[in-house]
Protein backbone atom coordinates (compact mmCIF):
# COMPACT_ATOMS: atom_id res chain seq x y z
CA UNK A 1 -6.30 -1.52 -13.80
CA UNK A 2 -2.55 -0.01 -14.59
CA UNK A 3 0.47 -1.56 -14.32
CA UNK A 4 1.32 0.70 -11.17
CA UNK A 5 -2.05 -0.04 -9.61
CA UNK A 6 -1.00 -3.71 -9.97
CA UNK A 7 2.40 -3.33 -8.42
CA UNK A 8 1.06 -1.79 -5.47
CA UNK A 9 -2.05 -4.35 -4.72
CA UNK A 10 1.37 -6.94 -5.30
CA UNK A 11 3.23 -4.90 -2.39
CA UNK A 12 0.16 -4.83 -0.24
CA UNK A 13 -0.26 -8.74 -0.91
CA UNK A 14 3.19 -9.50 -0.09
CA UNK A 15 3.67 -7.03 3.54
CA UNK A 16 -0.05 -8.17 4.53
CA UNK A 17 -0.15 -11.72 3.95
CA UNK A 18 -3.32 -11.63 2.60
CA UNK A 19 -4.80 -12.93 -1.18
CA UNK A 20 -4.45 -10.09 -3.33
CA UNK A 21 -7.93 -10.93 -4.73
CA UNK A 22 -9.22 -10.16 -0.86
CA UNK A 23 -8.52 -6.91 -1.42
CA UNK A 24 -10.56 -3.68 -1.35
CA UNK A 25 -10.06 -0.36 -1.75
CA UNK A 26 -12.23 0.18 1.39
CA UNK A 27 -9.86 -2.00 2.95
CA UNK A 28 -7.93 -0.68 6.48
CA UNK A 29 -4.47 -1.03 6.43
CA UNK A 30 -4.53 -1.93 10.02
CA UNK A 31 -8.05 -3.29 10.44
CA UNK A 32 -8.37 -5.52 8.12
CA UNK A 33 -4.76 -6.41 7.06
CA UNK A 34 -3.10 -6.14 9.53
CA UNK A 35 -0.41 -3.86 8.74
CA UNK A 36 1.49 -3.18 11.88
CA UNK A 37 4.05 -0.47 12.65
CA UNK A 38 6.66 -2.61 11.33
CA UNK A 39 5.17 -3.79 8.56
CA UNK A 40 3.87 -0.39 7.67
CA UNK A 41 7.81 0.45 7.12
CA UNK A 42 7.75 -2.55 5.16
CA UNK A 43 5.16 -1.84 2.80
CA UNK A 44 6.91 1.91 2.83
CA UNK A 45 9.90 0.76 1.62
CA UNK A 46 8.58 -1.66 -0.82
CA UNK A 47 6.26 0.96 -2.13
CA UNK A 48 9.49 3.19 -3.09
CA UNK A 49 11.08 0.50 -4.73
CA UNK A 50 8.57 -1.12 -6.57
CA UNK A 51 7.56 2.65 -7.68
CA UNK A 52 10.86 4.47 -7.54
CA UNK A 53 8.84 7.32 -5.86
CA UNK A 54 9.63 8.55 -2.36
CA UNK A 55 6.86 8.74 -0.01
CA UNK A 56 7.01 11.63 2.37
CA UNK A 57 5.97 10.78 6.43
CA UNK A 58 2.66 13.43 5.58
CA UNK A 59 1.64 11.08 2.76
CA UNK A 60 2.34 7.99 5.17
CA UNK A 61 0.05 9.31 7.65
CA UNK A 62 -2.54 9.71 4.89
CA UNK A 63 -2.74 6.16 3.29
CA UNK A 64 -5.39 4.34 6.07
CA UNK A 65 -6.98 2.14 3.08
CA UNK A 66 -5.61 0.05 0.00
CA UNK A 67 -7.55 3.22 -1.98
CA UNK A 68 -5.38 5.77 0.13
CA UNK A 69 -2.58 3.83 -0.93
CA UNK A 70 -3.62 3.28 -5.06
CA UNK A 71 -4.53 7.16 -4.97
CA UNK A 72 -1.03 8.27 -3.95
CA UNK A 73 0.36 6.00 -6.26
CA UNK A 74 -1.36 7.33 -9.08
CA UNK A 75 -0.16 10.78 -8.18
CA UNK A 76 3.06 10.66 -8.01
């Protein structure tokens, strides 16, 4: 695993509450973490600063799992 696949599975930790060893890429954001509407801004926000990327609201939409989430990372 990469550096930026770490930092996001840290982010994901942190906004979900959950053990970052509990988690999957299969993984729902909002099924099994949790991840409200507010704390889906969260984890937005994080995600840009952890990254220094900028995540557009068409890539939001996109990232249902923690894999959704580690693939746009990796492509930006």
């Amino acid at each position: 695993m990469n550096t930026k696949q770490e930092q996001v599975l840290d982010v994901i930790a942190k906004v979900s509450g959950k053990d970052r060893a509990a988690l999957k890429p299969e993984s729902e954001l909002t099924a099994d973490l949790g991840i409200d509407s507010p704390k889906g801004l969260q984890l937005l926000a994080d995600l840009e600063d952890a990254l220094k990327i900028e995540i557009s609201d068409d890539e939001a939409a996109r990232m249902l799992t923690v894999g959704d989430v580690l693939n746009l990372a990796e492509s930006k």
